[in-house]
N, C-alpha and C. Protein backbone atom coordinates (compact mmCIF):
# COMPACT_ATOMS: atom_id res chain seq x y z
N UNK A 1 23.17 22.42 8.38
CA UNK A 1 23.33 21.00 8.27
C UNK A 1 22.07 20.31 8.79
N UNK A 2 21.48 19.61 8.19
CA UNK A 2 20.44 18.41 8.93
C UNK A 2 20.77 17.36 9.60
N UNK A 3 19.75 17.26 10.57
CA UNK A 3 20.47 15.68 11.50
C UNK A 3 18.58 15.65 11.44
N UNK A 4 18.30 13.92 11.48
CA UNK A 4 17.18 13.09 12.00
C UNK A 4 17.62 12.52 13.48
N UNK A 5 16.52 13.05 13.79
CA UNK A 5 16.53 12.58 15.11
C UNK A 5 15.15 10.95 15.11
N UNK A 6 15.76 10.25 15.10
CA UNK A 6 14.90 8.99 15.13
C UNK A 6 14.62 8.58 16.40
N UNK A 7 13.59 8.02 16.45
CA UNK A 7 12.85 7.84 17.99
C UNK A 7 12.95 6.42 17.55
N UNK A 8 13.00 5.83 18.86
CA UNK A 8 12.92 4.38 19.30
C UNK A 8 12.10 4.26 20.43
N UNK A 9 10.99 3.27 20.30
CA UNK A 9 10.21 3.05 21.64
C UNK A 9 10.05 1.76 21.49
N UNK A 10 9.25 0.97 23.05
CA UNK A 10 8.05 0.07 22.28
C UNK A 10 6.77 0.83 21.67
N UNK A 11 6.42 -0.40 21.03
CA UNK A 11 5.19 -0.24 20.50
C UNK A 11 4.26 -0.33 21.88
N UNK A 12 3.15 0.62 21.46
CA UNK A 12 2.55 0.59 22.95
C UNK A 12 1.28 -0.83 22.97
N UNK A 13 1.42 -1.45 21.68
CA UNK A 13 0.51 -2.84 22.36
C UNK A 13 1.14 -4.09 22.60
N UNK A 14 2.26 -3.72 22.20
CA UNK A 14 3.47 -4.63 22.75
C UNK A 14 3.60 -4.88 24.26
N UNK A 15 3.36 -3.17 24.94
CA UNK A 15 3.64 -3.60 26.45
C UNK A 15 2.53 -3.02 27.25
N UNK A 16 1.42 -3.65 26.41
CA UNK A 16 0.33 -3.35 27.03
C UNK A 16 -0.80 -2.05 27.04
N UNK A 17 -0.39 -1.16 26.42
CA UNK A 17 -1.02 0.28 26.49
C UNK A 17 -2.25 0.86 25.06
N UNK A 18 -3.35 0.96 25.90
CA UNK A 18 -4.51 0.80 25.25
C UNK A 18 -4.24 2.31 24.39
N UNK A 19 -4.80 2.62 23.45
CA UNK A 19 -4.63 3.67 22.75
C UNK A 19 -5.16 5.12 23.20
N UNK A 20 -5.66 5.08 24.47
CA UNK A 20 -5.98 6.09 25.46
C UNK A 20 -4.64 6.38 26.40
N UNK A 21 -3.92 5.33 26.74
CA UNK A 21 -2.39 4.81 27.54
C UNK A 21 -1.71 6.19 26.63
N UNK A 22 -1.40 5.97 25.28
CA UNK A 22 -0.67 6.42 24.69
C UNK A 22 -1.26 7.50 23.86
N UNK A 23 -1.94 7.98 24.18
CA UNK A 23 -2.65 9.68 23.76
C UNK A 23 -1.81 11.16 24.55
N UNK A 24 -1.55 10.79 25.92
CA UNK A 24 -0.40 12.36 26.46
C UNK A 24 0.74 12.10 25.79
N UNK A 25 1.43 10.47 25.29
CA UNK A 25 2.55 10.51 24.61
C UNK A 25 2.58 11.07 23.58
N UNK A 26 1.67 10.84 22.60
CA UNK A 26 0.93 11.25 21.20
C UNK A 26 1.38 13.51 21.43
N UNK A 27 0.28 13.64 22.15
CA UNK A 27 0.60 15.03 22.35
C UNK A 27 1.79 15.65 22.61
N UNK A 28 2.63 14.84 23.34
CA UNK A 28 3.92 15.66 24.29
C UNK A 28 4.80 15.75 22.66
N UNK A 29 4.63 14.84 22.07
CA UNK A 29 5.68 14.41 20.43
C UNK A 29 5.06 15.29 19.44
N UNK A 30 3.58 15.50 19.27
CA UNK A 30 2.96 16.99 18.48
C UNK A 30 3.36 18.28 19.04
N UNK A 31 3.28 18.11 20.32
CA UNK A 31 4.16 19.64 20.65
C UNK A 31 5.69 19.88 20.50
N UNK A 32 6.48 19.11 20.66
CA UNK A 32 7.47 18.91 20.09
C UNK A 32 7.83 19.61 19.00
N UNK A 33 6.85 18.90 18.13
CA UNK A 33 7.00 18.64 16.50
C UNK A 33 6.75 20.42 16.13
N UNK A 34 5.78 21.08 17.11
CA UNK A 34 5.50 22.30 17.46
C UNK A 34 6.51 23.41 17.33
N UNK A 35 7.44 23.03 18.60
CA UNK A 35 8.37 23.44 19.35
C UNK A 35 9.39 23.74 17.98
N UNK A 36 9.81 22.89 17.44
CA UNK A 36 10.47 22.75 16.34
C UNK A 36 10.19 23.54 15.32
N UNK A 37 9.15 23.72 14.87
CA UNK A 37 8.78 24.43 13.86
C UNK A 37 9.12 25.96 14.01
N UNK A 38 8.34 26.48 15.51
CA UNK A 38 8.39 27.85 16.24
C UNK A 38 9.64 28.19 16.34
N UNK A 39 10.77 27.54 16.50
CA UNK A 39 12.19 27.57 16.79
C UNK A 39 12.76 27.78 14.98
N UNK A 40 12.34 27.26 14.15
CA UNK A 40 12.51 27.69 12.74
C UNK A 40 13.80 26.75 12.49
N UNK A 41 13.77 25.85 13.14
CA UNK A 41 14.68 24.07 12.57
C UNK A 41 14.08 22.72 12.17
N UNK A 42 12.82 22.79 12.30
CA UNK A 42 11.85 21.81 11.80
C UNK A 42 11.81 21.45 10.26
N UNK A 43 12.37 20.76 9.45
CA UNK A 43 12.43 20.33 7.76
C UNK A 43 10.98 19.11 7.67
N UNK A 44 10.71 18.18 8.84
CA UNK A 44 9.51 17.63 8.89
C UNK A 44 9.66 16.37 9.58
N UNK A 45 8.46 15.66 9.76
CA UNK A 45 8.60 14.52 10.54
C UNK A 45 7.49 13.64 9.76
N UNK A 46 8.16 12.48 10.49
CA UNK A 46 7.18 10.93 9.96
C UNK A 46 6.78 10.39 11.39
N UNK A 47 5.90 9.24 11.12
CA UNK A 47 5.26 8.70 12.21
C UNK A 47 5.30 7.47 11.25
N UNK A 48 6.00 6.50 11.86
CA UNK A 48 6.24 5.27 11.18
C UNK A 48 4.87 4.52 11.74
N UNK A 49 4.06 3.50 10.97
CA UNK A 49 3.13 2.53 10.84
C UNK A 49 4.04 1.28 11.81
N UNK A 50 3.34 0.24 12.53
CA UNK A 50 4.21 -0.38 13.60
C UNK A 50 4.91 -1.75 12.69
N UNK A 51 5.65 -1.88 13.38
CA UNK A 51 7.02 -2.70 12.34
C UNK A 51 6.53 -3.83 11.98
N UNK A 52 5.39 -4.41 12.61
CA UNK A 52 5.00 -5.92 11.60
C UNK A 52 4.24 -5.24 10.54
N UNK A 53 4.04 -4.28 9.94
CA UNK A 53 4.01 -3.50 8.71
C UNK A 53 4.93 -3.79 7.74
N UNK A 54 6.43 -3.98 8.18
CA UNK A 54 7.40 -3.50 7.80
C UNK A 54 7.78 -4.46 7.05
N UNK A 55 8.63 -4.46 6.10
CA UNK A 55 9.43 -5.55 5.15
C UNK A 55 11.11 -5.37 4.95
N UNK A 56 11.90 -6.42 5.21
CA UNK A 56 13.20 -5.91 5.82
C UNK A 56 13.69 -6.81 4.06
N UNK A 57 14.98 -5.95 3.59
CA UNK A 57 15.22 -5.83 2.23
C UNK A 57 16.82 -6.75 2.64
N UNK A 58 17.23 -7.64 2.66
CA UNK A 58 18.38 -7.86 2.20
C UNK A 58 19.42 -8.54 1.54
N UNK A 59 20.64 -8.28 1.19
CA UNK A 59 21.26 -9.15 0.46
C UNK A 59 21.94 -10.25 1.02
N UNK A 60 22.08 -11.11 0.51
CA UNK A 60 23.53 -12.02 1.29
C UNK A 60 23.63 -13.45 0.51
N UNK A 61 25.27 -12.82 -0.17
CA UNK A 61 25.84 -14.18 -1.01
C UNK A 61 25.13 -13.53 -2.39
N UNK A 62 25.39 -11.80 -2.62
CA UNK A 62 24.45 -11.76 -4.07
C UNK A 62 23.08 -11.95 -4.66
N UNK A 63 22.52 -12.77 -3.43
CA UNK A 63 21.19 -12.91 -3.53
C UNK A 63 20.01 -12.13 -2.59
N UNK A 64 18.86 -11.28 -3.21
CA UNK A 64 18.12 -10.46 -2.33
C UNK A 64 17.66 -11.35 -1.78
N UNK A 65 17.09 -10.79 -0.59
CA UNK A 65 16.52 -11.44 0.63
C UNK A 65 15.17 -10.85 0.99
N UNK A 66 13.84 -11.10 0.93
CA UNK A 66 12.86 -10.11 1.48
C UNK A 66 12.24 -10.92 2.41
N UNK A 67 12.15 -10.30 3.74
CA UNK A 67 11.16 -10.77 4.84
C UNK A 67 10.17 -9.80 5.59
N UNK A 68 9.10 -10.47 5.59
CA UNK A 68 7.96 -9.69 6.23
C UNK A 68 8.29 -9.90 7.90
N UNK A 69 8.37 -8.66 8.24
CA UNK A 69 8.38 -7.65 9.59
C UNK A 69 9.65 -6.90 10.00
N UNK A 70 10.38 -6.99 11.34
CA UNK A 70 11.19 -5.83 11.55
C UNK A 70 12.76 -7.59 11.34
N UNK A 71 13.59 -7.11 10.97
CA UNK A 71 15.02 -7.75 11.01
C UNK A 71 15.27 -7.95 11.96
N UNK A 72 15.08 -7.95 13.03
CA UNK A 72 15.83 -8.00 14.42
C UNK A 72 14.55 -8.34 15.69
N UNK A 73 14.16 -9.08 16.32
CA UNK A 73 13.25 -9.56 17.22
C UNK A 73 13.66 -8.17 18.32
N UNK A 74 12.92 -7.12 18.67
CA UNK A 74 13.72 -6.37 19.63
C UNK A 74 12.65 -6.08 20.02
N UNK A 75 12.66 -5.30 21.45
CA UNK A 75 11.85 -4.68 22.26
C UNK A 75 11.44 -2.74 21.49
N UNK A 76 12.54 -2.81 21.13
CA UNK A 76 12.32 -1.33 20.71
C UNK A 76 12.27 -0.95 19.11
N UNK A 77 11.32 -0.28 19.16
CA UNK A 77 11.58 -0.42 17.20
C UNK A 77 11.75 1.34 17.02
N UNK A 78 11.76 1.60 15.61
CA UNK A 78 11.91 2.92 15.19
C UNK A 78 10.71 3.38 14.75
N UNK A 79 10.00 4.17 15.52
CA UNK A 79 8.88 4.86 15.75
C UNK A 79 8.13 5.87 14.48
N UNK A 80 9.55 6.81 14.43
CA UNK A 80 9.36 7.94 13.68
C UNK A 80 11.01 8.58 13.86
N UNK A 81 10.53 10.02 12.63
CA UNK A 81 11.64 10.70 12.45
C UNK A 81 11.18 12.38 12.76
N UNK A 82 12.16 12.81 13.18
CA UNK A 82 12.16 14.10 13.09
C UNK A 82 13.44 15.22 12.52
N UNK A 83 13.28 15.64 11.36
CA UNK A 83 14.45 15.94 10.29
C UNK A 83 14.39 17.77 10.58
N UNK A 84 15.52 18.17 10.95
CA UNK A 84 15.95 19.42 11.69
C UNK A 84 16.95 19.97 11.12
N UNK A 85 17.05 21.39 10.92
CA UNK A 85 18.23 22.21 10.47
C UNK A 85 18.93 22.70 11.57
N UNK A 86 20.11 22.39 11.69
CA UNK A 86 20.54 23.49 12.11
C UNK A 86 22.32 23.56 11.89
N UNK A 87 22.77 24.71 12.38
CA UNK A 87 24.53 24.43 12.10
C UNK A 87 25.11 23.74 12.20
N UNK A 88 25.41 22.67 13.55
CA UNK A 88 26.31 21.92 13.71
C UNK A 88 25.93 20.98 14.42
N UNK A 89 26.34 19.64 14.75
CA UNK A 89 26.14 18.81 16.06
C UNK A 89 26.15 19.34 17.22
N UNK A 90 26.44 20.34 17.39
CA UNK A 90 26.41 20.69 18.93
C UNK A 90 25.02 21.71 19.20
N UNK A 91 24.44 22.27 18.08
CA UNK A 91 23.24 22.89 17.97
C UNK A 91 22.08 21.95 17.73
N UNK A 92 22.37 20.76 17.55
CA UNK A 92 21.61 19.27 17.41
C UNK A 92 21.73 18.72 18.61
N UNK A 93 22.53 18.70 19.45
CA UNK A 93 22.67 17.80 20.70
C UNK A 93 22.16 18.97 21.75
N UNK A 94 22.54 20.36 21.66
CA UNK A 94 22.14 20.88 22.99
C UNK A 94 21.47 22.11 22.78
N UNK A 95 20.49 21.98 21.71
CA UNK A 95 19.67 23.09 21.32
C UNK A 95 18.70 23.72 22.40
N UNK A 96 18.14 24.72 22.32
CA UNK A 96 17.37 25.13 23.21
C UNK A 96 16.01 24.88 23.51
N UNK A 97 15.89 24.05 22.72
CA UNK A 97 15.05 22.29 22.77
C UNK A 97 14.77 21.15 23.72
N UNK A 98 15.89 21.41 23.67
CA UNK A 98 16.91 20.02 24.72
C UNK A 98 15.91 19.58 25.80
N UNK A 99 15.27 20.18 26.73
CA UNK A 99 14.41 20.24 27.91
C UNK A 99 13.36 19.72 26.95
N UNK A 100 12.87 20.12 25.94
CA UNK A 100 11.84 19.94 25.37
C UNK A 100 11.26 18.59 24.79
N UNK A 101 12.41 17.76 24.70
CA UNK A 101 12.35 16.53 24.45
C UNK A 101 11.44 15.19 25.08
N UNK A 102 10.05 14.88 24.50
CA UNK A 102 9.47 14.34 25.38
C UNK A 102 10.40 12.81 26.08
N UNK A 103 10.20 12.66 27.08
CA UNK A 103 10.61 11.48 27.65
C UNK A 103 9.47 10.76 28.02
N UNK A 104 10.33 9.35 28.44
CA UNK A 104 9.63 8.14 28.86
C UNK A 104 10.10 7.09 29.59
N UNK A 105 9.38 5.92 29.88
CA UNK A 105 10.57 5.05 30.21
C UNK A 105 10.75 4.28 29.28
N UNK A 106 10.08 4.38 27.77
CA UNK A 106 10.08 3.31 26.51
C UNK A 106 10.62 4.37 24.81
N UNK A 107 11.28 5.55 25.30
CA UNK A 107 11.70 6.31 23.81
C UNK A 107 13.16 6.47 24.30
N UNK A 108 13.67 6.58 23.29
CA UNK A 108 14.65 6.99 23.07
C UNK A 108 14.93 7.65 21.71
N UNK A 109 16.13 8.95 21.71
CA UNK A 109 16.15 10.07 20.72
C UNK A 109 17.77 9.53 19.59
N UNK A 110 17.61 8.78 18.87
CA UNK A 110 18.95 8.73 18.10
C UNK A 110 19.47 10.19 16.88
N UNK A 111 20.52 11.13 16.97
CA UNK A 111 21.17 11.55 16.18
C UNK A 111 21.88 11.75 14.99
N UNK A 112 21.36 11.67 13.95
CA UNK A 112 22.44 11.40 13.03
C UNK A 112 22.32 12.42 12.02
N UNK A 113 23.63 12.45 10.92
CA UNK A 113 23.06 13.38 10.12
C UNK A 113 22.63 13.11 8.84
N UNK A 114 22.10 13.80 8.15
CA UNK A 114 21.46 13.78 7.30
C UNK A 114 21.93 14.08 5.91
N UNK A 115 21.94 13.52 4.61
CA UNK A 115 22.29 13.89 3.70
C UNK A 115 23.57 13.11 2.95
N UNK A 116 24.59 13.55 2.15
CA UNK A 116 25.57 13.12 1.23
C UNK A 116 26.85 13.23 2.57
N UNK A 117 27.70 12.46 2.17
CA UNK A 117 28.56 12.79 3.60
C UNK A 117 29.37 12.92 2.87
């Protein structure tokens, strides 16, 4: 079964962090991405472009809606993805990975799965 694991952070010029700031973060998330592969559950990952990039698509009242940047004014946006095989949610939540997960005080790891439900 696949689950994406989507990352949420700030953006690091949002809260200040020069692109040297955010270079051990950069690495700890390539080794990761590493980790994953070596473990033989890695399907692939993205590195999302930062959300005033972004164009938010929606409908309402039948009529499309398009606006330039992220839908929601938030501190935390969606970073990137990391798309993983493995058996079940519980081999997704407490894989032997788990430790491996870079932390911070600005990411966070969302779960979900992947595919036709």
């Amino acid at each position: 079964m696949q689950y994406c694991l989507l990352m949420h952070y700030q953006e690091g010029g949002a809260i200040g962090l020069s692109e040297e700031d955010m270079a051990p973060a950069r690495a700890a998330f390539a080794k990761y991405a590493d980790d994953l592969d070596a473990a033989g559950v890695l399907i692939g990952t993205q590195v999302l472009q930062s959300a005033v990039s972004s164009t938010t698509f929606t409908a309402r009242d039948g009529a499309p809606r398009i606006q330039d940047g992220p839908f929601a004014d938030t501190k935390e946006r969606l970073g990137g993805v990391f798309v993983i095989e493995v058996p079940d949610l519980d081999a997704a939540r407490f894989s032997p990975l788990e430790g491996k997960i870079p932390r911070g005080k600005t990411c966070r790891f969302l779960s979900r799965t992947a595919g036709p439900s």
